[in-house]
PDB file of N, CA and C in Angstrom:
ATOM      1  N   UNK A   1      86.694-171.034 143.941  1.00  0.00           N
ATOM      2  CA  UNK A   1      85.889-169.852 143.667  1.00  0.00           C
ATOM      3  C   UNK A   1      84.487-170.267 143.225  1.00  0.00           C
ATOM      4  N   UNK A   2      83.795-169.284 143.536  1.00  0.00           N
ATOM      5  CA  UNK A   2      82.191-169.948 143.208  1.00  0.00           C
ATOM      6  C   UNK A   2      81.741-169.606 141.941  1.00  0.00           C
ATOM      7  N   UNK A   3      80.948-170.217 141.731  1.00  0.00           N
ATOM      8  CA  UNK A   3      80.150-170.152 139.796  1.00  0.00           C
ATOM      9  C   UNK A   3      79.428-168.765 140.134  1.00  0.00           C
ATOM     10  N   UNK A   4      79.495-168.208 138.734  1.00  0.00           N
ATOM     11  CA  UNK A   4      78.534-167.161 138.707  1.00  0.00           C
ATOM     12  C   UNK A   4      77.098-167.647 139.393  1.00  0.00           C
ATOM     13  N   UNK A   5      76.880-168.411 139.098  1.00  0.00           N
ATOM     14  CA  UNK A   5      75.332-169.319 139.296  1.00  0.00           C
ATOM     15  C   UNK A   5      75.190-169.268 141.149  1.00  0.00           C
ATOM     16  N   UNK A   6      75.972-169.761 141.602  1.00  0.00           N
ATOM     17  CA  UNK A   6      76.088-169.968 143.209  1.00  0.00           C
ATOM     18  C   UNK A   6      76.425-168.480 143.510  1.00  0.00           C
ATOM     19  N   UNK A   7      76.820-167.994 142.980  1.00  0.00           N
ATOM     20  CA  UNK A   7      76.588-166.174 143.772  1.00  0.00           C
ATOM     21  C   UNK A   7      74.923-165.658 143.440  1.00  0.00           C
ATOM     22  N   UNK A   8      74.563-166.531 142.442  1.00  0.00           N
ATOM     23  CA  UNK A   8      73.603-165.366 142.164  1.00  0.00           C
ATOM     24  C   UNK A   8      72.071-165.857 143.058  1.00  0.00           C
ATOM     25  N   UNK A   9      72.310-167.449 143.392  1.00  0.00           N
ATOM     26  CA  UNK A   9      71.559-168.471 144.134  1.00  0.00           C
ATOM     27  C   UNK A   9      71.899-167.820 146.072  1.00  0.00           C
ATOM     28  N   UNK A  10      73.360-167.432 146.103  1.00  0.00           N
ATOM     29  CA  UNK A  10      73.470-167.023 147.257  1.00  0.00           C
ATOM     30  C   UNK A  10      72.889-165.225 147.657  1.00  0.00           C
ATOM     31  N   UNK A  11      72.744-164.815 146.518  1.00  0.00           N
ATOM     32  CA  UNK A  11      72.367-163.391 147.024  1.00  0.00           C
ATOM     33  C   UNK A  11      70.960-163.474 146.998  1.00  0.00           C
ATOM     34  N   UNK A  12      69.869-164.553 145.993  1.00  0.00           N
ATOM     35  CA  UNK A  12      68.273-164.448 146.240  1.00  0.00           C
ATOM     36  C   UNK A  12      67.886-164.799 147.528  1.00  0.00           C
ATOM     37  N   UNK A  13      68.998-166.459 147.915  1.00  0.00           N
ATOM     38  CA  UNK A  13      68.526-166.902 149.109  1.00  0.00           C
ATOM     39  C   UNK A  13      68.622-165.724 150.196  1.00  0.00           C
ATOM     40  N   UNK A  14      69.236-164.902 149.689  1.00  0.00           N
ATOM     41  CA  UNK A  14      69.905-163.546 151.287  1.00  0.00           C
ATOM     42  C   UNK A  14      68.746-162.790 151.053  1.00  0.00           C
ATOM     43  N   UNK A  15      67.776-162.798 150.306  1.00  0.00           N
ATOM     44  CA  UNK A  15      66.639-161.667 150.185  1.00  0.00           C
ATOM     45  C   UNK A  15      65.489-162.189 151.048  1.00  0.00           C
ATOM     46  N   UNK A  16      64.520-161.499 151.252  1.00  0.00           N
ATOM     47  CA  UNK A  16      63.372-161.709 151.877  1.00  0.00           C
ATOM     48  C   UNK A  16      62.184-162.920 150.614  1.00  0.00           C
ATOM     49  N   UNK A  17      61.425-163.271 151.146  1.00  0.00           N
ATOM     50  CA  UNK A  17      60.757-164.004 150.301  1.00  0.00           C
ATOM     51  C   UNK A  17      59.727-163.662 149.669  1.00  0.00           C
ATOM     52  N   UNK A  18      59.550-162.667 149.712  1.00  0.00           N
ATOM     53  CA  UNK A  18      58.505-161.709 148.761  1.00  0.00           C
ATOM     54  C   UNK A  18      59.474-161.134 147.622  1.00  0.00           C
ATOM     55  N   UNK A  19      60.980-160.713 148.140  1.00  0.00           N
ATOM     56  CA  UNK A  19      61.728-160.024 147.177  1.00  0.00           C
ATOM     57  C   UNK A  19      62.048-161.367 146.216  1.00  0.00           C
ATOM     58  N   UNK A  20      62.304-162.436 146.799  1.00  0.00           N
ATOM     59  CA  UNK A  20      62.553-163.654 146.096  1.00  0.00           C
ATOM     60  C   UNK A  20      61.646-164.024 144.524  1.00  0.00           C
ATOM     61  N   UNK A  21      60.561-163.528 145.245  1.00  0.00           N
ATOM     62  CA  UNK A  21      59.203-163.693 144.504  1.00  0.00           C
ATOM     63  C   UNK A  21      59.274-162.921 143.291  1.00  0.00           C
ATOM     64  N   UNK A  22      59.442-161.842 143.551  1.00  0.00           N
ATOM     65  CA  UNK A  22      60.113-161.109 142.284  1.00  0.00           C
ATOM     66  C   UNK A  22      61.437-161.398 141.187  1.00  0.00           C
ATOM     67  N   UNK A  23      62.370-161.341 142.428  1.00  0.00           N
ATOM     68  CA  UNK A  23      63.320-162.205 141.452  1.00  0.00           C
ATOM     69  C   UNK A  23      63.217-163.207 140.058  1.00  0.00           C
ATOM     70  N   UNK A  24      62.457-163.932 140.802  1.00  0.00           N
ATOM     71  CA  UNK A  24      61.597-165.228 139.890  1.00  0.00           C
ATOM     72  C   UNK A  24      60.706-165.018 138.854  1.00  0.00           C
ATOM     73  N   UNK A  25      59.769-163.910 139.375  1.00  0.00           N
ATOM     74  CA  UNK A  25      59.157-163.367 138.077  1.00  0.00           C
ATOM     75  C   UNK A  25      59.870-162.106 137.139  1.00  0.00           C
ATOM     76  N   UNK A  26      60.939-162.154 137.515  1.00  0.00           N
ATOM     77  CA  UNK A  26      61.889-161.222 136.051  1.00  0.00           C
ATOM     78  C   UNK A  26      62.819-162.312 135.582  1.00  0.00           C
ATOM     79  N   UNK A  27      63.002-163.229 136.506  1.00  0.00           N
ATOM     80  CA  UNK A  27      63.609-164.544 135.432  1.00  0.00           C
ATOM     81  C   UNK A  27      62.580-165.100 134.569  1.00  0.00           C
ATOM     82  N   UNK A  28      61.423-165.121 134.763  1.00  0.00           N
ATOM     83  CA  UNK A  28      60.502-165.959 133.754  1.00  0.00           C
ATOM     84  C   UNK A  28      60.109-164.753 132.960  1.00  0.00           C
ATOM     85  N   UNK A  29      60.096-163.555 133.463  1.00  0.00           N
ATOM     86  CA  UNK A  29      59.865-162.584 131.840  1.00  0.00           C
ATOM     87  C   UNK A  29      61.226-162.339 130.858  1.00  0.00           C
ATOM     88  N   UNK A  30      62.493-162.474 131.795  1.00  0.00           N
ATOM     89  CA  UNK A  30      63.717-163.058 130.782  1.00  0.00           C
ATOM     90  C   UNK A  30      63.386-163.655 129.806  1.00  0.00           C
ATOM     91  N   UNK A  31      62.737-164.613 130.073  1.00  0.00           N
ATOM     92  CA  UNK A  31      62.911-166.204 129.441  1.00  0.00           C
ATOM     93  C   UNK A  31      61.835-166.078 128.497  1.00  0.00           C
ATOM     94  N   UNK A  32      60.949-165.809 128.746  1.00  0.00           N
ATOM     95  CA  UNK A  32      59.551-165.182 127.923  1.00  0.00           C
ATOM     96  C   UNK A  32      59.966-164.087 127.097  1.00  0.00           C
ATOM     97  N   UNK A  33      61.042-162.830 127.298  1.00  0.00           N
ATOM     98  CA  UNK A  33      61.361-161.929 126.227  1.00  0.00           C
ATOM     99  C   UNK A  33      62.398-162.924 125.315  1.00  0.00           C
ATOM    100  N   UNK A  34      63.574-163.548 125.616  1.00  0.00           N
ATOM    101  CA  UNK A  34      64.003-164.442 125.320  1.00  0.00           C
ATOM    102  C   UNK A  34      63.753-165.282 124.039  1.00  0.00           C
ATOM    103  N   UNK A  35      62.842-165.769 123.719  1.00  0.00           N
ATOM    104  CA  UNK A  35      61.725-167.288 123.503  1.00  0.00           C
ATOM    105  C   UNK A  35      60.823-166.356 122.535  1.00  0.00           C
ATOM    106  N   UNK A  36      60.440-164.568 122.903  1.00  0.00           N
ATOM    107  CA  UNK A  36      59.674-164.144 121.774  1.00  0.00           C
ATOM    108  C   UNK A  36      59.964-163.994 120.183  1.00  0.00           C
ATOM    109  N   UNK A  37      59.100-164.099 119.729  1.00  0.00           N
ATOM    110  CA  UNK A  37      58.964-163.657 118.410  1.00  0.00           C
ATOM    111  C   UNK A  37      58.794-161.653 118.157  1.00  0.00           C
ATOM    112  N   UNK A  38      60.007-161.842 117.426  1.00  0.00           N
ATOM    113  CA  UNK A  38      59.836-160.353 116.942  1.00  0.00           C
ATOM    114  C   UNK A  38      58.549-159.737 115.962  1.00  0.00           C
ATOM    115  N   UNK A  39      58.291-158.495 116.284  1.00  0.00           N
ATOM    116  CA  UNK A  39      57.247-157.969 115.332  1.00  0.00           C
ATOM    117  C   UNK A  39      57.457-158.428 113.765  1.00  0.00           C
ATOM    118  N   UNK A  40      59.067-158.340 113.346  1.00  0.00           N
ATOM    119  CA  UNK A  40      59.907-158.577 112.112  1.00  0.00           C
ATOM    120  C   UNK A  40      59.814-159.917 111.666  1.00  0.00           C
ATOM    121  N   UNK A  41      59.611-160.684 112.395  1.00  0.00           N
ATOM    122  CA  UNK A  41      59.535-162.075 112.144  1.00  0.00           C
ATOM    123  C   UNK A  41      58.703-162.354 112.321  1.00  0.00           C
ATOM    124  N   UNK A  42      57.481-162.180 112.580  1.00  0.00           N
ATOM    125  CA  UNK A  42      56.199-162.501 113.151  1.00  0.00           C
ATOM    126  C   UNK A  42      55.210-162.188 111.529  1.00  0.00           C
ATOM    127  N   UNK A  43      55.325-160.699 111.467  1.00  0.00           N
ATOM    128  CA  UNK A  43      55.052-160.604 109.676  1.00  0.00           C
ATOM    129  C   UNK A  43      55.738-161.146 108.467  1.00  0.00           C
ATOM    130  N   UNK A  44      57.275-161.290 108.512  1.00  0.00           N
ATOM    131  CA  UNK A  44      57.845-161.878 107.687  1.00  0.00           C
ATOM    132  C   UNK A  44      57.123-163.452 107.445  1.00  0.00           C
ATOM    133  N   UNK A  45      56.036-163.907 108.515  1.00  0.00           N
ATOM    134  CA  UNK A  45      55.857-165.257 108.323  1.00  0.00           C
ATOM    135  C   UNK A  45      54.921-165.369 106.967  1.00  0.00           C
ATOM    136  N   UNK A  46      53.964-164.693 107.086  1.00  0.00           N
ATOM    137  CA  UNK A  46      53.001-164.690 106.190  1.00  0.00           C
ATOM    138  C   UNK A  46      52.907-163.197 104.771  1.00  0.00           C
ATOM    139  N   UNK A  47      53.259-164.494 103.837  1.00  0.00           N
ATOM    140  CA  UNK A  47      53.570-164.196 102.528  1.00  0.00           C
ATOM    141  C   UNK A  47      52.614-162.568 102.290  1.00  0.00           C
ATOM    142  N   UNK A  48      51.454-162.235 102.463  1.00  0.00           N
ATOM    143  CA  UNK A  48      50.735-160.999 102.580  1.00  0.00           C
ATOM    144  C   UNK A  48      51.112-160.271 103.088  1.00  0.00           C
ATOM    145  N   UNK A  49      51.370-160.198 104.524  1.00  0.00           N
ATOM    146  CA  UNK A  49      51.621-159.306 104.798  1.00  0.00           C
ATOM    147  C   UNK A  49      53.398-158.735 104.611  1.00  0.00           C
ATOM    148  N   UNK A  50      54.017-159.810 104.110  1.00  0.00           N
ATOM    149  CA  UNK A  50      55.483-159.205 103.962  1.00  0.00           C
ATOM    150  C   UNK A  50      55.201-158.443 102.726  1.00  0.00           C
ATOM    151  N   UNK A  51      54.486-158.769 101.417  1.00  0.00           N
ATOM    152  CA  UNK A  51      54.394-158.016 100.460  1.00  0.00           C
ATOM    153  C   UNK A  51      54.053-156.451 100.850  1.00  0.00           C
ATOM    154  N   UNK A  52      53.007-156.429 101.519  1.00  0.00           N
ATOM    155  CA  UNK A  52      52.035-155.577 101.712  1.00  0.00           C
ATOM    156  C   UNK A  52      53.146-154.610 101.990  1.00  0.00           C
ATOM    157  N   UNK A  53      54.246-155.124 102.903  1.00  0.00           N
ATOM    158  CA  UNK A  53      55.168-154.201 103.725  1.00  0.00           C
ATOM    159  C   UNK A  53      56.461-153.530 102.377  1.00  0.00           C
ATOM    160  N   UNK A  54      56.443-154.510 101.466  1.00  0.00           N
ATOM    161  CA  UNK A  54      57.254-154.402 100.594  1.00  0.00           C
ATOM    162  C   UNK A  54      56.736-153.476  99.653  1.00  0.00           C
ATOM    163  N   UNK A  55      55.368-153.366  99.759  1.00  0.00           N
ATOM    164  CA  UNK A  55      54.746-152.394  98.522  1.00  0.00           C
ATOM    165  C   UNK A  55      54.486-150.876  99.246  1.00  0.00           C
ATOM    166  N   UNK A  56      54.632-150.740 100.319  1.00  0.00           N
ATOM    167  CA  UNK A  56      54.516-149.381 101.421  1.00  0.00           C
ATOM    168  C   UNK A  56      55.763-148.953 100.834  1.00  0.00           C
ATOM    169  N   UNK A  57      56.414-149.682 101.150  1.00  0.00           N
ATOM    170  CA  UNK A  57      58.053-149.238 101.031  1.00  0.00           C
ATOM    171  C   UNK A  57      58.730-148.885 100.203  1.00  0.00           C
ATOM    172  N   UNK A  58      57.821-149.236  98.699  1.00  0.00           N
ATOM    173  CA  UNK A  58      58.179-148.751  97.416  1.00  0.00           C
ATOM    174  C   UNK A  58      57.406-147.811  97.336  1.00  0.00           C
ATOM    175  N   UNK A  59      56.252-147.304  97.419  1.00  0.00           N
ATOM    176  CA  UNK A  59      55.429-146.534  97.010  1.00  0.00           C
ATOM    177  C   UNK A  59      55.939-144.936  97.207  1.00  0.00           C
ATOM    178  N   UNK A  60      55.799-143.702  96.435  1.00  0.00           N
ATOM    179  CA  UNK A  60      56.561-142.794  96.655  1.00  0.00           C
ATOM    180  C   UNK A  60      55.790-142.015  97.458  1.00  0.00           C
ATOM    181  N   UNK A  61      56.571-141.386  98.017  1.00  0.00           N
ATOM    182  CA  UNK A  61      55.509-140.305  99.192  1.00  0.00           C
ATOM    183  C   UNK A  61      54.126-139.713  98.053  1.00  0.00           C
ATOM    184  N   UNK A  62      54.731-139.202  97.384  1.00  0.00           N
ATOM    185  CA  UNK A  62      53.383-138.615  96.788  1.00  0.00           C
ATOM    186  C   UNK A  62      52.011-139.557  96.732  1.00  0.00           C
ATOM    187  N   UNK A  63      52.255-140.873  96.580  1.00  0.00           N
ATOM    188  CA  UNK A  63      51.109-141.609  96.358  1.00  0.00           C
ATOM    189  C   UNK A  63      50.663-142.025  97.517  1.00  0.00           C
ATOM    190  N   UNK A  64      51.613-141.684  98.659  1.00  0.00           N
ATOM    191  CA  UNK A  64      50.694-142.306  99.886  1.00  0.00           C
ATOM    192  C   UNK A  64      49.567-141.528 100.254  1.00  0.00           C
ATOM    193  N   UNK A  65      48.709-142.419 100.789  1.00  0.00           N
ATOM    194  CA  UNK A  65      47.400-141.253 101.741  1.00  0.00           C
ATOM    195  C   UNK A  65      48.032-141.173 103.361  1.00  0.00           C
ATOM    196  N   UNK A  66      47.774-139.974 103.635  1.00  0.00           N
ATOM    197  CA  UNK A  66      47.820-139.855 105.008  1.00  0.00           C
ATOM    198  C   UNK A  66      46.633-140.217 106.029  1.00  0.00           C
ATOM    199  N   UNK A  67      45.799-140.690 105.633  1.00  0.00           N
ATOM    200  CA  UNK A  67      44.368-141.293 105.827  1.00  0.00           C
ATOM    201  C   UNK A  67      44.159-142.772 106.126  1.00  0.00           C
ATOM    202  N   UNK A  68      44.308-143.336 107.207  1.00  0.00           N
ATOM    203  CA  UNK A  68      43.836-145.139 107.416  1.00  0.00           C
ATOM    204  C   UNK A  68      42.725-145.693 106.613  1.00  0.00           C
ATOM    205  N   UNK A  69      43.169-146.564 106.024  1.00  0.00           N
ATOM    206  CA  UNK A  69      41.387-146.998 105.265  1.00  0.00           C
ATOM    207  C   UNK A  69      40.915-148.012 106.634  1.00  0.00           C
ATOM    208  N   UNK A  70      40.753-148.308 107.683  1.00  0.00           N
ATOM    209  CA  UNK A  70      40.636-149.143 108.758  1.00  0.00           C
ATOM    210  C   UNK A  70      40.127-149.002 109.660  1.00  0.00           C
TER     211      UNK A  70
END
């Protein structure tokens, strides 16, 4: 019986080579979503801005502004 892998090698080779082309570029945005860094982890890196997120989050509605200072 064949590997998942060899079916999936036998159904691109059965496509046209433009469709191929595609194929290939949703395997490399796989691999690229894959390999990313989350928004969550991306701020968690730096000590400021995790606070910053930690002090939103305490703050009670009443004290927020609905207004961007930015």
């Amino acid at each position: 019986m064949n590997s998942l892998q060899e079916k999936i090698n036998e159904e691109i080779n059965g496509l046209p080579l433009n469709s191929q082309k595609e194929v290939f570029d949703f395997v490399l945005f796989l691999k690229g979503k894959i390999n990313a860094e989350t928004d969550t982890e991306y701020l968690s890196k730096n000590a400021d801005n995790k606070q910053a997120i930690i002090d939103g989050l305490n703050t009670p509605l009443s004290e927020r502004s609905d207004q961007l200072e930015w």
